[in-house]
C-alpha atoms as a PDB file:
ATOM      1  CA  UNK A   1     -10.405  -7.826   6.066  1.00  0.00           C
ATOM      2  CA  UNK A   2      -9.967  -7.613   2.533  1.00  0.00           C
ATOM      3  CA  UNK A   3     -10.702 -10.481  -0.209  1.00  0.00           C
ATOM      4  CA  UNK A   4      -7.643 -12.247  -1.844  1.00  0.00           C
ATOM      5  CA  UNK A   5      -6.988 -13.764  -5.482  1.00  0.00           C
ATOM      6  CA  UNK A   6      -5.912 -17.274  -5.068  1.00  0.00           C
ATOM      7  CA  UNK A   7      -4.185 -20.259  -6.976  1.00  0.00           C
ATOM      8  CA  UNK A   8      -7.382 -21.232  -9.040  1.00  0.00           C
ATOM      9  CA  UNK A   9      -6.785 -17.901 -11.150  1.00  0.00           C
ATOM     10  CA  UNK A  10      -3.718 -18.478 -12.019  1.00  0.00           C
ATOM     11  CA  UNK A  11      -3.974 -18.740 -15.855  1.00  0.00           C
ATOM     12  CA  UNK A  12      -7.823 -17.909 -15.635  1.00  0.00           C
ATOM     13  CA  UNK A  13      -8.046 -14.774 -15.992  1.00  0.00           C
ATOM     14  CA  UNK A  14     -11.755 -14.860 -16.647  1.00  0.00           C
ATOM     15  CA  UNK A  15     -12.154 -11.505 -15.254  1.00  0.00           C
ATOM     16  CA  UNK A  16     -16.013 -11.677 -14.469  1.00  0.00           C
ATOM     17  CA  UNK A  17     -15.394 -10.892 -10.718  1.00  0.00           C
ATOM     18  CA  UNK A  18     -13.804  -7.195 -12.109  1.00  0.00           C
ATOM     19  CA  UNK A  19     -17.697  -6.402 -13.323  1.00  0.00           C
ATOM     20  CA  UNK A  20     -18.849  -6.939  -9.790  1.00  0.00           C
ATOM     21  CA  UNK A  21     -16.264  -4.523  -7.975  1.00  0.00           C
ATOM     22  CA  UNK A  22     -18.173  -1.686  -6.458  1.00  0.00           C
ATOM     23  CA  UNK A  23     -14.888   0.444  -5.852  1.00  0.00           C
ATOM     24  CA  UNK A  24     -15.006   3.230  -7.958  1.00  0.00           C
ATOM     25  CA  UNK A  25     -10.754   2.898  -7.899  1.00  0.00           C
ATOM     26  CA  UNK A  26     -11.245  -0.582  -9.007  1.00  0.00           C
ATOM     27  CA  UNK A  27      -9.818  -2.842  -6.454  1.00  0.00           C
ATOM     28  CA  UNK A  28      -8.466  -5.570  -9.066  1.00  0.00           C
ATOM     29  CA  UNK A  29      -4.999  -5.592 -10.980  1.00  0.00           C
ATOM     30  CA  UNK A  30      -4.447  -7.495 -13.937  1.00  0.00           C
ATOM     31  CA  UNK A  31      -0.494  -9.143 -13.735  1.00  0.00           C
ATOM     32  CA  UNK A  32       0.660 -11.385 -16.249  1.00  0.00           C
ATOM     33  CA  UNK A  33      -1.253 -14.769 -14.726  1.00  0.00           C
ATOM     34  CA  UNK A  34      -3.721 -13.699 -12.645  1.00  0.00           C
ATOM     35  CA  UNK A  35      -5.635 -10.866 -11.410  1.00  0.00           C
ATOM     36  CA  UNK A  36      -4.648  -9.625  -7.909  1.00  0.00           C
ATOM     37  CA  UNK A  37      -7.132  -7.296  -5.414  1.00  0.00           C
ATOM     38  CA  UNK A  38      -5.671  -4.393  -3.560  1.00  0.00           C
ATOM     39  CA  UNK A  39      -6.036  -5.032  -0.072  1.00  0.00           C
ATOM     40  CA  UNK A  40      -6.052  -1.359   0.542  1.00  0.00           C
ATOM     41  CA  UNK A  41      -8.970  -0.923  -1.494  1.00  0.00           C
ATOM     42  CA  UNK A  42     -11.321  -3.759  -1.123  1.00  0.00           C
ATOM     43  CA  UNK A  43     -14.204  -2.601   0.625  1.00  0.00           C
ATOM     44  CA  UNK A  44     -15.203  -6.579   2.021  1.00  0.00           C
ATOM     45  CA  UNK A  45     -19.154  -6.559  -0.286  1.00  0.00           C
ATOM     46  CA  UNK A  46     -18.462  -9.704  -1.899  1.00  0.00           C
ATOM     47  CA  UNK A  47     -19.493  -8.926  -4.662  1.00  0.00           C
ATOM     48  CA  UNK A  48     -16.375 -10.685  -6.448  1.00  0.00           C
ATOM     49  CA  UNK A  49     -17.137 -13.884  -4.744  1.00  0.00           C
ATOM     50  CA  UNK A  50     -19.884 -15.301  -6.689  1.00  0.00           C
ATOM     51  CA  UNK A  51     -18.848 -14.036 -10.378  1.00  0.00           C
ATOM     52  CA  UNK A  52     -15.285 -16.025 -10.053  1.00  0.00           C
ATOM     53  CA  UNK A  53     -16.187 -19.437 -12.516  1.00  0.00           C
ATOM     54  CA  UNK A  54     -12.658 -20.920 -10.429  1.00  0.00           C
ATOM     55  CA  UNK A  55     -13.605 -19.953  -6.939  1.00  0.00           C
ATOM     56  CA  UNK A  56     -10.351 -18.131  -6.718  1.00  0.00           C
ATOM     57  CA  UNK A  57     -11.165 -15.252  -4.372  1.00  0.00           C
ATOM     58  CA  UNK A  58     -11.821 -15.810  -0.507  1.00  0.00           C
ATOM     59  CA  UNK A  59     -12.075 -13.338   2.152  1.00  0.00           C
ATOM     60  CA  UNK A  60      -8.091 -12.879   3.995  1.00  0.00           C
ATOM     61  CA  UNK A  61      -9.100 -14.934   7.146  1.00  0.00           C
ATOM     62  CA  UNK A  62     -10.767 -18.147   5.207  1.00  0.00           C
ATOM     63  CA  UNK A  63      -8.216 -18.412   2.755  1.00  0.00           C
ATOM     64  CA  UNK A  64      -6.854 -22.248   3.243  1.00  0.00           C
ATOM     65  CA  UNK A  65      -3.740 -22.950   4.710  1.00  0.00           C
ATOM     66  CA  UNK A  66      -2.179 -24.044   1.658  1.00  0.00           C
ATOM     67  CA  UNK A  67      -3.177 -20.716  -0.338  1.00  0.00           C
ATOM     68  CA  UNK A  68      -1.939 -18.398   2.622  1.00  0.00           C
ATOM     69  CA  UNK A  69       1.073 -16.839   0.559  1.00  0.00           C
ATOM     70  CA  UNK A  70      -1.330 -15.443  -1.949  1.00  0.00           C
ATOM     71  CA  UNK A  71      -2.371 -12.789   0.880  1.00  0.00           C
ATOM     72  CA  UNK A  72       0.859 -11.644   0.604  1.00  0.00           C
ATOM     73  CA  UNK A  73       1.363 -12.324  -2.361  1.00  0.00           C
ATOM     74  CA  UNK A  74      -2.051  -9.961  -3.539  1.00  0.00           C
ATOM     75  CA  UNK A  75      -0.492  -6.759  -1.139  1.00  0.00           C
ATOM     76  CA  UNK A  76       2.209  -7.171  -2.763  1.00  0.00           C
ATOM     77  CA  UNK A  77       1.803  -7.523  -6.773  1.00  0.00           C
ATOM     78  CA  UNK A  78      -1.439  -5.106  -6.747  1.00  0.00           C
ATOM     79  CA  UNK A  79       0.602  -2.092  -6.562  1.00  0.00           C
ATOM     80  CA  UNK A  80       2.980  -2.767  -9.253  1.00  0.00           C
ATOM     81  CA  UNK A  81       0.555  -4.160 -11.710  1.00  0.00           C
ATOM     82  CA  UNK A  82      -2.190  -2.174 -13.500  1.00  0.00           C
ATOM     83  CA  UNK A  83      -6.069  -1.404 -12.570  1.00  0.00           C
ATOM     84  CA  UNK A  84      -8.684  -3.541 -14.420  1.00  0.00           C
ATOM     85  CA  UNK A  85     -11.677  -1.653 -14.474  1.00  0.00           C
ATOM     86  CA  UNK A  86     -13.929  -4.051 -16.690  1.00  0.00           C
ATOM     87  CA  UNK A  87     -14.217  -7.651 -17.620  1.00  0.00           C
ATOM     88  CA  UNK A  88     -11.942  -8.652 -20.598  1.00  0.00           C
ATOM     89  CA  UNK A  89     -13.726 -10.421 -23.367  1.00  0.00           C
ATOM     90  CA  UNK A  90     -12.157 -14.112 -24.129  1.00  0.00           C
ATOM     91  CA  UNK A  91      -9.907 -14.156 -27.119  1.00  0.00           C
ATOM     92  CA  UNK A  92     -11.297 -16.421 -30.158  1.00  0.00           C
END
């Protein structure tokens, strides 16, 4: 049961939740809105959870009804998008 980047990141980008990835692959991909976790690669700590300032990440069987396509939509975009290893300072 992997964790999923929902609608509250969309924009965001904040990028503290990449700091807290254990996975030595790095789990999270950084597309052109939002951040997306490879569901093949998310080893379920949690980690992520607390360091998102949006609340944008829930684990794939509590994500609300209204945010289900983004489990999808995660599977999906994390392949063709690339690895973010580390948190990306805010532009001034």
């Amino acid at each position: 049961m992997p964790h999923v980047v929902c609608e509250p990141c969309i924009d965001c980008k904040h990028t503290d939740c990449v700091d807290a990835c254990p996975v030595p692959t790095g789990c999270f991909h950084q597309g052109e809105k939002m951040l997306y976790i490879d569901p093949t690669k998310c080893i379920d700590c949690e980690g992520c959870v607390p360091k998102c300032p949006v609340e944008a990440i829930c684990l794939d069987e509590n994500v609300p009804e209204k945010w289900q396509s983004y489990i999808e939509l995660n599977a999906r975009m994390a392949p063709q998008t690339p690895v973010i290893w580390r948190k990306i300072p805010k532009q001034p």
